[in-house]
C-alpha atoms as a PDB file:
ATOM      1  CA  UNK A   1      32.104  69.544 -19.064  1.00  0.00           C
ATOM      2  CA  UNK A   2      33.744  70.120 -22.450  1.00  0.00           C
ATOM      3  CA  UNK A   3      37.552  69.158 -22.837  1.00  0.00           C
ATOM      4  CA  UNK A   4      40.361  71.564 -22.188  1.00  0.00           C
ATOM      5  CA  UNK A   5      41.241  73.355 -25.936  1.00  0.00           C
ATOM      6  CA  UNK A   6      44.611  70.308 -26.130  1.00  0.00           C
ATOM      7  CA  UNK A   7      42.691  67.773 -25.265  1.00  0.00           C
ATOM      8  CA  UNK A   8      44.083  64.175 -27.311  1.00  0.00           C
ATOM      9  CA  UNK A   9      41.030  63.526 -29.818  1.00  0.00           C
ATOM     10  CA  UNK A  10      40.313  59.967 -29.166  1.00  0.00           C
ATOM     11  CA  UNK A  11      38.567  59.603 -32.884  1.00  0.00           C
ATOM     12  CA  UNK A  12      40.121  56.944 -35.174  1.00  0.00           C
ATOM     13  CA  UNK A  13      41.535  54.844 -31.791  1.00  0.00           C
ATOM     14  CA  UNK A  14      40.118  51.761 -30.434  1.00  0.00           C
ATOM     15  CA  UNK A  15      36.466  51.505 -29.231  1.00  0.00           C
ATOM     16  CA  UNK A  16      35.604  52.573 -25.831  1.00  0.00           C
ATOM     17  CA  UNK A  17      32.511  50.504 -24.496  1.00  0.00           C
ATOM     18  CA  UNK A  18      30.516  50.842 -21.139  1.00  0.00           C
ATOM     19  CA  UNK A  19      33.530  48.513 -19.636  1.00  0.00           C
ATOM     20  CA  UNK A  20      36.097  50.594 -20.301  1.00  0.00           C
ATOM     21  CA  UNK A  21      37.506  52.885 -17.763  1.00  0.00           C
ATOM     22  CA  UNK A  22      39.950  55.716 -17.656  1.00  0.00           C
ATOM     23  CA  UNK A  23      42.894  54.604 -15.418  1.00  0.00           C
ATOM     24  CA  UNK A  24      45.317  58.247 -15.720  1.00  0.00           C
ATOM     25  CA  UNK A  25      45.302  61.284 -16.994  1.00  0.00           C
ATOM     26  CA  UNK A  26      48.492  63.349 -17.482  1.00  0.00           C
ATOM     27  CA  UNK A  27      48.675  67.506 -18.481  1.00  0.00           C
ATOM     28  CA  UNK A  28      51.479  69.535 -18.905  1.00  0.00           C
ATOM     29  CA  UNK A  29      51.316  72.988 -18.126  1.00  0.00           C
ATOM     30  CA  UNK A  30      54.205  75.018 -20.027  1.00  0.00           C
ATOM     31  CA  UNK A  31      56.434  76.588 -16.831  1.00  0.00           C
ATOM     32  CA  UNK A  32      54.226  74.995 -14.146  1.00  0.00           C
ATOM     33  CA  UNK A  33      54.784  71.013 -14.044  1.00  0.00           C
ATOM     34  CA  UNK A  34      52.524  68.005 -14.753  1.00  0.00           C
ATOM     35  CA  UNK A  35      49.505  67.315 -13.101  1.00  0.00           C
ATOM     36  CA  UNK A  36      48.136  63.684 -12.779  1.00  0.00           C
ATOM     37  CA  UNK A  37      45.068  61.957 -12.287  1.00  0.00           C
ATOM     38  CA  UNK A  38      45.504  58.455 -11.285  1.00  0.00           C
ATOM     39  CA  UNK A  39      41.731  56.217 -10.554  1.00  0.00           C
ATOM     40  CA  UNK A  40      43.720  53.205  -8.885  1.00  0.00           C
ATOM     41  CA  UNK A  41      40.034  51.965  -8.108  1.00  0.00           C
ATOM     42  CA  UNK A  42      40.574  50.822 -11.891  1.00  0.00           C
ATOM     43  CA  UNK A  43      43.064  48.170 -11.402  1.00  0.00           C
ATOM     44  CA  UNK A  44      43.365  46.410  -7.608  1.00  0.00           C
ATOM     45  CA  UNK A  45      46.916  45.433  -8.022  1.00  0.00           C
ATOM     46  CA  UNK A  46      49.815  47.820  -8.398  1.00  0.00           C
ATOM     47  CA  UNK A  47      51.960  45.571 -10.291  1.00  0.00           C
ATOM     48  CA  UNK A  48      49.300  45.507 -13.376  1.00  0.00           C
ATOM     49  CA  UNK A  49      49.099  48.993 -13.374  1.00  0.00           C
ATOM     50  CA  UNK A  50      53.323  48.986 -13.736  1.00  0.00           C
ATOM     51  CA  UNK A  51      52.849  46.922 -16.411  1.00  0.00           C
ATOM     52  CA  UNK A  52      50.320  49.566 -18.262  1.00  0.00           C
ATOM     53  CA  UNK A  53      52.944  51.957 -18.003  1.00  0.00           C
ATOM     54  CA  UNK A  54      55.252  49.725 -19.635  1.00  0.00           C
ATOM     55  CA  UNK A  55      53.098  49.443 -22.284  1.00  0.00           C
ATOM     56  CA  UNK A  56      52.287  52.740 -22.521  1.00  0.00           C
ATOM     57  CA  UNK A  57      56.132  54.085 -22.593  1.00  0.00           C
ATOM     58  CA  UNK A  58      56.661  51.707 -25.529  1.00  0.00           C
ATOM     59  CA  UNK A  59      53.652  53.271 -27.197  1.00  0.00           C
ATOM     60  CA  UNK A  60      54.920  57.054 -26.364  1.00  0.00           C
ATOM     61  CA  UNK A  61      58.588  55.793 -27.861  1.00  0.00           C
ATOM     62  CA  UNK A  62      56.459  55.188 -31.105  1.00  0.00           C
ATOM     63  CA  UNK A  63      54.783  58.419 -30.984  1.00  0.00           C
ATOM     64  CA  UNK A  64      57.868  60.116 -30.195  1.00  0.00           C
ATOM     65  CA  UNK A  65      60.037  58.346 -33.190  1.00  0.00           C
ATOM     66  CA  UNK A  66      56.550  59.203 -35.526  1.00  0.00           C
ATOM     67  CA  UNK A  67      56.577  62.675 -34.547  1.00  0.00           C
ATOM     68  CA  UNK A  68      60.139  64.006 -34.084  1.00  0.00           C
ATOM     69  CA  UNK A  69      61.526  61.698 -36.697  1.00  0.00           C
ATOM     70  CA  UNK A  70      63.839  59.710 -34.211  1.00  0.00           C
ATOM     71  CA  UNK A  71      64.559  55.785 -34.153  1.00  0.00           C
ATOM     72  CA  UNK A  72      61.945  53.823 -31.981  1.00  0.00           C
ATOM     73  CA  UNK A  73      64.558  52.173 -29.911  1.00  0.00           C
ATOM     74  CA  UNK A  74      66.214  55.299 -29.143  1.00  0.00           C
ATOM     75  CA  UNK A  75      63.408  57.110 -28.229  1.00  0.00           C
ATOM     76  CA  UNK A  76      62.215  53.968 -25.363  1.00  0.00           C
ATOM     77  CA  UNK A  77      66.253  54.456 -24.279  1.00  0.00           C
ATOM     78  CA  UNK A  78      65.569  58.169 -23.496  1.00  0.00           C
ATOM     79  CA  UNK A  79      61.800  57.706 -22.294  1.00  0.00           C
ATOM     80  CA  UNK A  80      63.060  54.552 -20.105  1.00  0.00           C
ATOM     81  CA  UNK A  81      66.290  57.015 -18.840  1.00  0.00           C
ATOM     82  CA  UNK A  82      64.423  59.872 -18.056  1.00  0.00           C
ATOM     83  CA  UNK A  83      61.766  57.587 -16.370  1.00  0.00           C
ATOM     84  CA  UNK A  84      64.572  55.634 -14.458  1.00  0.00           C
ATOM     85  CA  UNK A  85      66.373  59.141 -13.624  1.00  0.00           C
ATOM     86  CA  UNK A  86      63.171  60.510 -12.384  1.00  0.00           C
ATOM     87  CA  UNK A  87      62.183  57.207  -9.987  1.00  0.00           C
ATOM     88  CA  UNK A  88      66.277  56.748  -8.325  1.00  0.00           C
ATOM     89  CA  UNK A  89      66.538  60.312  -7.757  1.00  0.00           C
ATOM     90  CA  UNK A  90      62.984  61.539  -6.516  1.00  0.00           C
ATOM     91  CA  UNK A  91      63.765  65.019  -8.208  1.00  0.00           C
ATOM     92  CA  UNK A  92      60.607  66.606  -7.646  1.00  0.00           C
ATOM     93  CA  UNK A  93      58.007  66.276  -5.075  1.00  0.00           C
ATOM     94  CA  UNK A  94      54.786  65.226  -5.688  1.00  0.00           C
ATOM     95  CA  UNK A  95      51.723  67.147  -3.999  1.00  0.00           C
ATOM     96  CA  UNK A  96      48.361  65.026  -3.346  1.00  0.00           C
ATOM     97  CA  UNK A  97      45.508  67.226  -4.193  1.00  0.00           C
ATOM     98  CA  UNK A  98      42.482  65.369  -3.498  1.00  0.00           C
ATOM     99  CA  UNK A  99      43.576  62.608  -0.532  1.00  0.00           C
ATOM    100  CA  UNK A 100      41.884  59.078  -0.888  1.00  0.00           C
ATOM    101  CA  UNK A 101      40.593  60.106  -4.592  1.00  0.00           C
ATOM    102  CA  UNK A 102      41.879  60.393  -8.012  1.00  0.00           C
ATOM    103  CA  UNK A 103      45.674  62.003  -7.724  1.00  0.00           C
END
């Protein structure tokens, strides 16, 4: 299957070997919401994958800041805010597509 036409090119990044393993994918869809992919098969305990997405919000606050031209720090302020915003308030709902699989 090829990759969608806005795929993320993954040249130039760390090396992938045969032990490395997707653990999400996330898509925007201008208008129509996100849709996530989540293999929790990856990592056993929940916690560790929190602790990815800690990681990986400090690594979108760098993008961010590199691409828009912001300061890092306030960029992981907004990222952590809307992230907080989004967990307190439940503002959307979230649909499983594919029960017991990758969501």
């Amino acid at each position: 299957m090829n990759e969608p036409k806005h795929a993320i090119k993954l040249e130039n990044g760390d090396t992938l070997t045969d032990a490395s393993s997707e653990v999400a994918r996330i898509w925007v869809t201008d208008g129509a919401g996100s849709s996530v992919w989540i293999n929790a098969a990856v990592l056993q305990d929940p916690e560790v994958f929190g602790y990815l997405m800690a990681d990986t919000i400090r690594h979108a606050a760098r993008a961010y800041a590199q691409t828009w031209e912001l300061d890092e720090d306030e960029a992981l302020q907004a990222i952590v805010n809307g992230n907080f915003s989004e967990l307190r308030d439940q503002l959307g709902d979230i649909e499983t597509i594919q029960e017991g699989k990758l969501n």
